[in-house]
N, C-alpha and C. Protein backbone atom coordinates (compact mmCIF):
# COMPACT_ATOMS: atom_id res chain seq x y z
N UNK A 1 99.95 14.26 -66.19
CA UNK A 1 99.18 15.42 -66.59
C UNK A 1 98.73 16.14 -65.32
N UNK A 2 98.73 17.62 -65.25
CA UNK A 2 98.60 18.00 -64.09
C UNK A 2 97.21 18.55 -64.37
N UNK A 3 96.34 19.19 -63.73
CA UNK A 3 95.27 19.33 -63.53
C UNK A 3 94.64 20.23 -62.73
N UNK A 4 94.25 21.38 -63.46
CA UNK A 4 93.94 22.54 -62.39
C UNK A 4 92.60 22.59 -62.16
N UNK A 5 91.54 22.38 -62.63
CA UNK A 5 90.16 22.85 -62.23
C UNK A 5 89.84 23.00 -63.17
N UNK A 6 90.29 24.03 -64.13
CA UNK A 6 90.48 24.99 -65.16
C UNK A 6 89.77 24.57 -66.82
N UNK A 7 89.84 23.18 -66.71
CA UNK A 7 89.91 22.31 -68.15
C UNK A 7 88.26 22.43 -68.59
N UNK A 8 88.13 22.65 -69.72
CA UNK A 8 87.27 22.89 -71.25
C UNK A 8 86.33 24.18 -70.45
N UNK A 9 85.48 24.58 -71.28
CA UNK A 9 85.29 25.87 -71.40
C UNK A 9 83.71 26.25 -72.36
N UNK A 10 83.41 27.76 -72.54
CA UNK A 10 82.08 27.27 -73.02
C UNK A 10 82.30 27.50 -74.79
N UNK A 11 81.19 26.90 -75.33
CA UNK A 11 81.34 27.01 -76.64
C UNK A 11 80.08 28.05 -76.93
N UNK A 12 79.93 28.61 -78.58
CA UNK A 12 78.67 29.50 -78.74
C UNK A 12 77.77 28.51 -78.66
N UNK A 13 76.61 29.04 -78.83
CA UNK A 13 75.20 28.31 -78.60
C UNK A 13 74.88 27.88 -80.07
N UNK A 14 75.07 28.77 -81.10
CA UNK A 14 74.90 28.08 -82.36
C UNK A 14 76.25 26.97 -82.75
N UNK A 15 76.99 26.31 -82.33
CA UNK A 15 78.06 25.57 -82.38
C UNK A 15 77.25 24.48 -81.51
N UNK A 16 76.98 24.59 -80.32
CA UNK A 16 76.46 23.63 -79.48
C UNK A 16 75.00 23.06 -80.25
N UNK A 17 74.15 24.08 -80.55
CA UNK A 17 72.80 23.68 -81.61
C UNK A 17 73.58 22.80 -82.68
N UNK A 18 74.55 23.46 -83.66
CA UNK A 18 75.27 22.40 -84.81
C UNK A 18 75.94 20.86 -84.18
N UNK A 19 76.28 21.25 -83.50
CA UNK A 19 77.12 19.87 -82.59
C UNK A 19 76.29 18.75 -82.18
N UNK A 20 74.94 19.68 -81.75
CA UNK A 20 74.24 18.19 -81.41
C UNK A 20 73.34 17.36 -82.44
N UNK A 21 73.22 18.65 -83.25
CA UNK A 21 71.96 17.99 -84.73
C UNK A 21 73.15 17.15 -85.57
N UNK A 22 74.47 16.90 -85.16
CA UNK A 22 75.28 16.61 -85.53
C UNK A 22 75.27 15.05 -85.37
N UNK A 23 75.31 15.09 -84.12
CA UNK A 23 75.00 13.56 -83.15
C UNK A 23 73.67 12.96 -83.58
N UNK A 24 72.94 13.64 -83.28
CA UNK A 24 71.39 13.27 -84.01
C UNK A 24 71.13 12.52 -85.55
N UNK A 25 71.93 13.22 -86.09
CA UNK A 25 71.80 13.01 -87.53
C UNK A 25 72.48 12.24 -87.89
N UNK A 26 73.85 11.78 -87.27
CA UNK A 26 74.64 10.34 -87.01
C UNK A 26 74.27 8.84 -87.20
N UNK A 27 73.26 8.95 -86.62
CA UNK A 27 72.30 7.89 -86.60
C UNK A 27 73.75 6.84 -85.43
N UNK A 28 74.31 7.51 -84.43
CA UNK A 28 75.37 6.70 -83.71
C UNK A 28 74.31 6.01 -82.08
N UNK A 29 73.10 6.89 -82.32
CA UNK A 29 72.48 6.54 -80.74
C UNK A 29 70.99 7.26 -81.04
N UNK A 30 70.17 6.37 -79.99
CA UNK A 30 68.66 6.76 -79.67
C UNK A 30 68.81 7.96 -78.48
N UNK A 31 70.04 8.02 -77.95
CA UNK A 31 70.00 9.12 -76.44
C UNK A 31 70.64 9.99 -77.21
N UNK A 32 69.85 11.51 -77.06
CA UNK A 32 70.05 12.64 -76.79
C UNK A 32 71.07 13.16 -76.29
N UNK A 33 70.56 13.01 -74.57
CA UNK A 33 71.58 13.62 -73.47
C UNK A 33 70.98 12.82 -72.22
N UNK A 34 71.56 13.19 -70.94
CA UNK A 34 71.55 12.50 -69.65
C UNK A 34 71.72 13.54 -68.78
N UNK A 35 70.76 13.79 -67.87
CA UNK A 35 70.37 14.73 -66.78
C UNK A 35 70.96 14.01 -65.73
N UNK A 36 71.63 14.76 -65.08
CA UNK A 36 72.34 14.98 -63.84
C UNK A 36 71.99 15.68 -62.86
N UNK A 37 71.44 15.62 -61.62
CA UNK A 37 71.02 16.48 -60.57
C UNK A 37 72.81 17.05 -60.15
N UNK A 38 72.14 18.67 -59.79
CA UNK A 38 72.96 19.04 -59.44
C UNK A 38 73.91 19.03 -58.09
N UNK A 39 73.04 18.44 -57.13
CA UNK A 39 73.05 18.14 -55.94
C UNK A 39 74.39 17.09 -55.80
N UNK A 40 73.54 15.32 -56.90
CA UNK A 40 74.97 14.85 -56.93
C UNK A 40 75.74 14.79 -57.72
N UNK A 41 75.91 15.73 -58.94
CA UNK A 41 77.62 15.92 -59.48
C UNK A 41 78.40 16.79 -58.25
N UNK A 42 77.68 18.44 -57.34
CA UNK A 42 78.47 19.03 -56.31
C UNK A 42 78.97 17.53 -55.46
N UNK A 43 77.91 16.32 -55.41
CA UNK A 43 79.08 15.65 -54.40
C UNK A 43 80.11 15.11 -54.41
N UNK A 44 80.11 14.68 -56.11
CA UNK A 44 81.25 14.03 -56.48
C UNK A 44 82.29 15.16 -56.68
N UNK A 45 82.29 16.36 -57.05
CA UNK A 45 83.29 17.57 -56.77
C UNK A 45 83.87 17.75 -55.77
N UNK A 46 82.94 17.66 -54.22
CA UNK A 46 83.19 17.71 -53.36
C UNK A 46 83.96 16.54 -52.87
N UNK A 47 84.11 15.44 -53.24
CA UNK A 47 85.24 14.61 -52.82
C UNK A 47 86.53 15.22 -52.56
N UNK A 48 87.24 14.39 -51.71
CA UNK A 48 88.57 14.92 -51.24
C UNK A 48 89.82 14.68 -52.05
N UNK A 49 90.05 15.83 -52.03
CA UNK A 49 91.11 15.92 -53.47
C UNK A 49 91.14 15.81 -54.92
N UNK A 50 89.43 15.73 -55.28
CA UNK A 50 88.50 16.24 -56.21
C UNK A 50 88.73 17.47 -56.78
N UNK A 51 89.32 17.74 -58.25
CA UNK A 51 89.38 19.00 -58.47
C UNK A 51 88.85 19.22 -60.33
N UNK A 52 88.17 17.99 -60.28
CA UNK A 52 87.92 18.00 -61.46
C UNK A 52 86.63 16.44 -61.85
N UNK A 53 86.14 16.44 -63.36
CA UNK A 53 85.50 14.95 -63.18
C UNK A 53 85.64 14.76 -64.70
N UNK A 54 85.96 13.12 -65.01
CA UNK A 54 86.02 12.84 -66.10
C UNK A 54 84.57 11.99 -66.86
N UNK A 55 83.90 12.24 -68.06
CA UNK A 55 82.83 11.21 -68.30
C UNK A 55 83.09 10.21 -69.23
N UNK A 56 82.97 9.25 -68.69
CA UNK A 56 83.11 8.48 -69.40
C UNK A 56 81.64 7.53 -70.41
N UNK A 57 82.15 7.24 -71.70
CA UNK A 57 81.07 6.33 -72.24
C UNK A 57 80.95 5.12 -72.13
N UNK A 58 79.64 4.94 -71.79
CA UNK A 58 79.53 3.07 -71.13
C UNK A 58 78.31 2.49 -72.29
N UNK A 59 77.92 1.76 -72.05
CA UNK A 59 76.98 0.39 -72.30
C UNK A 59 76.00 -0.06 -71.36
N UNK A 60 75.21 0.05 -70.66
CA UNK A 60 74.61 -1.07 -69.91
C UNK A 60 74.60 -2.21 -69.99
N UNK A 61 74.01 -3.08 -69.22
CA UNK A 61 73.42 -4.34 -69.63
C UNK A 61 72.50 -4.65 -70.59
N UNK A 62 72.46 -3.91 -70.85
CA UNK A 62 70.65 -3.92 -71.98
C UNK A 62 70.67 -2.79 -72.88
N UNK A 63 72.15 -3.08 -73.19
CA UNK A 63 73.12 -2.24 -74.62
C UNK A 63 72.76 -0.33 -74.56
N UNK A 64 71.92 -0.15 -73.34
CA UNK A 64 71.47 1.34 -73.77
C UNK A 64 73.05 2.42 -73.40
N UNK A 65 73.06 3.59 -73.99
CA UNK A 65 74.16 4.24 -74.05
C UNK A 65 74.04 4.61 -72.70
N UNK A 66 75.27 5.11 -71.74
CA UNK A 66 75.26 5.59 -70.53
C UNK A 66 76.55 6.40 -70.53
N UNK A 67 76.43 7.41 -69.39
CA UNK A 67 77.91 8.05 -69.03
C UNK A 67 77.91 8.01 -67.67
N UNK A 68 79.15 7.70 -67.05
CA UNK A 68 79.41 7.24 -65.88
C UNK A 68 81.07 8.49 -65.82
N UNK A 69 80.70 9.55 -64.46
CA UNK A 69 80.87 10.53 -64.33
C UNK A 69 81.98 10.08 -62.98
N UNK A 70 83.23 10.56 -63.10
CA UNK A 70 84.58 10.00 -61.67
C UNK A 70 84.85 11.27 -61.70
N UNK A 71 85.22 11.34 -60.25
CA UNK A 71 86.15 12.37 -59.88
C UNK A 71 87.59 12.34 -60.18
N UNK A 72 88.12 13.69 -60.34
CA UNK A 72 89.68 13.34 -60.80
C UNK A 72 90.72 14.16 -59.81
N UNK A 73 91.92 13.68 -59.79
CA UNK A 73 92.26 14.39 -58.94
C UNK A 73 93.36 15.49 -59.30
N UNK A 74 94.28 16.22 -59.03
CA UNK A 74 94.68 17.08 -59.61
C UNK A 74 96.38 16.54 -60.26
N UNK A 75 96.55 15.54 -60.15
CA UNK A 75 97.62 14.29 -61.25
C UNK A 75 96.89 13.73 -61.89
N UNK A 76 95.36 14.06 -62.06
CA UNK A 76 95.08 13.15 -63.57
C UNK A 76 94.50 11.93 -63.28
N UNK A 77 94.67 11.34 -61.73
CA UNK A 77 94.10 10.27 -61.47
C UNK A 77 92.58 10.37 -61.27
N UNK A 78 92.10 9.34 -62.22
CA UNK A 78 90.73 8.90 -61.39
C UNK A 78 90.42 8.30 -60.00
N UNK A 79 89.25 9.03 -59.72
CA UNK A 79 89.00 8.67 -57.73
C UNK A 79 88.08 7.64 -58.05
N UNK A 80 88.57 6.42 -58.76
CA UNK A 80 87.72 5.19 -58.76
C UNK A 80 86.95 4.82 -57.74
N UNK A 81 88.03 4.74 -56.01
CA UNK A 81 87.55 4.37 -54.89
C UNK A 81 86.27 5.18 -54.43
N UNK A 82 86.19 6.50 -54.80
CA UNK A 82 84.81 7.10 -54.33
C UNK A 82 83.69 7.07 -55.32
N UNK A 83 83.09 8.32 -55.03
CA UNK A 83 81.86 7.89 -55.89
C UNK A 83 81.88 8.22 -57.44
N UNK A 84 81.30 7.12 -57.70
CA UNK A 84 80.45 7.27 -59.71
C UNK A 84 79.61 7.22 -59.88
N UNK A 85 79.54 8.72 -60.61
CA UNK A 85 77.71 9.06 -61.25
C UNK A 85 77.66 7.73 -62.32
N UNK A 86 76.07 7.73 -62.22
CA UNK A 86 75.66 7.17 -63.38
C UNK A 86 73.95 7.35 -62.64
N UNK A 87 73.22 6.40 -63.64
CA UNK A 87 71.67 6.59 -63.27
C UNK A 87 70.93 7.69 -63.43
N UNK A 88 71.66 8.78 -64.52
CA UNK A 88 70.85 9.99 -64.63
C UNK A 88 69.70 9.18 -65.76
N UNK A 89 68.65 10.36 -65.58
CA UNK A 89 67.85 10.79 -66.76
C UNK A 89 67.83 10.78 -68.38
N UNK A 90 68.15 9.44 -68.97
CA UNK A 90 68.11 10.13 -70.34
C UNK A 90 67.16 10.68 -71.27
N UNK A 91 67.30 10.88 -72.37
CA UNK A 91 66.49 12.06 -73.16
C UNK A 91 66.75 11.31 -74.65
N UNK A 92 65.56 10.61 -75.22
CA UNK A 92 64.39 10.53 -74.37
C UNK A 92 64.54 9.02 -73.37
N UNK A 93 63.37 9.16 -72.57
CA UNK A 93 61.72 10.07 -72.70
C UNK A 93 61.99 11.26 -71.85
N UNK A 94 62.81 11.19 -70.84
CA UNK A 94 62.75 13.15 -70.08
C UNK A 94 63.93 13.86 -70.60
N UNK A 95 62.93 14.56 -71.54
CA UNK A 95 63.48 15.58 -72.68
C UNK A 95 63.10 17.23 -71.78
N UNK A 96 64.22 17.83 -72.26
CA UNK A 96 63.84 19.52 -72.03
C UNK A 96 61.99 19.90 -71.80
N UNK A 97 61.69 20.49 -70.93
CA UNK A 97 60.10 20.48 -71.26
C UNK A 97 60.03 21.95 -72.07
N UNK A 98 61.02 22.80 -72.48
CA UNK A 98 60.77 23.59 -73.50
C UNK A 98 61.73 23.52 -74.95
N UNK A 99 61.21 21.75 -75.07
CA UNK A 99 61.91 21.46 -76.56
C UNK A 99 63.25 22.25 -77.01
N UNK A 100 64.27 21.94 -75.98
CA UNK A 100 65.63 22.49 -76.26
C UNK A 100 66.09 22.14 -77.59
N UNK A 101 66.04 23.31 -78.05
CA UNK A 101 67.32 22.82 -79.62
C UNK A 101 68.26 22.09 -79.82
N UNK A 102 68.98 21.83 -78.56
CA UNK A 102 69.96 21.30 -78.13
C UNK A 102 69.91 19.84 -78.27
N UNK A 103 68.40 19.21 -78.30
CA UNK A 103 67.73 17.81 -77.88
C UNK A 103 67.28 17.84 -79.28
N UNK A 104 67.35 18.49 -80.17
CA UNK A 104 66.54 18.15 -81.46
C UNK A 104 64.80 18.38 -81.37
């Protein structure tokens, strides 16, 4: 698979509001969403030969939901050897502080 930069795109805001009361209402998870500083997803972009990042869904140790964020490269490979997000913020307890719709 080749890989330009290019991949997914934005959706409307009332689709994204339906999508998540979607998840919510699932009853599939207690997490919301997961805050990411912007500082380090640019670093994991910035890896070399970084032209893209895949998220993946994890587990912790202590069963809580997580996404663990790789760089990809432009064949599709994951940059296992460098860095992986994880350790963001989930929601809750640090939720939107202007009660995003998005968060329920």
């Amino acid at each position: 698979m080749k890989i330009t930069g290019n991949e997914g795109g934005p959706i409307d805001r009332d689709q994204a509001i339906k999508w998540t009361a979607n998840y919510r209402s699932s009853g599939r998870g207690k997490t919301n969403c997961h805050l990411f500083g912007g500082e380090t997803v640019q670093q994991l972009l910035d890896q070399e030969g970084c032209v893209a990042m895949r998220i993946y869904y994890a587990l912790d140790d202590n069963g809580q939901q997580q996404l663990l964020l790789v760089g990809t490269d432009a064949e599709g490979n994951d940059l296992t050897e460098g860095l992986i997000l994880d350790l963001s913020s989930p929601c809750p307890p640090d939720c939107s502080v202007n009660s995003s719709e998005l968060a329920g």
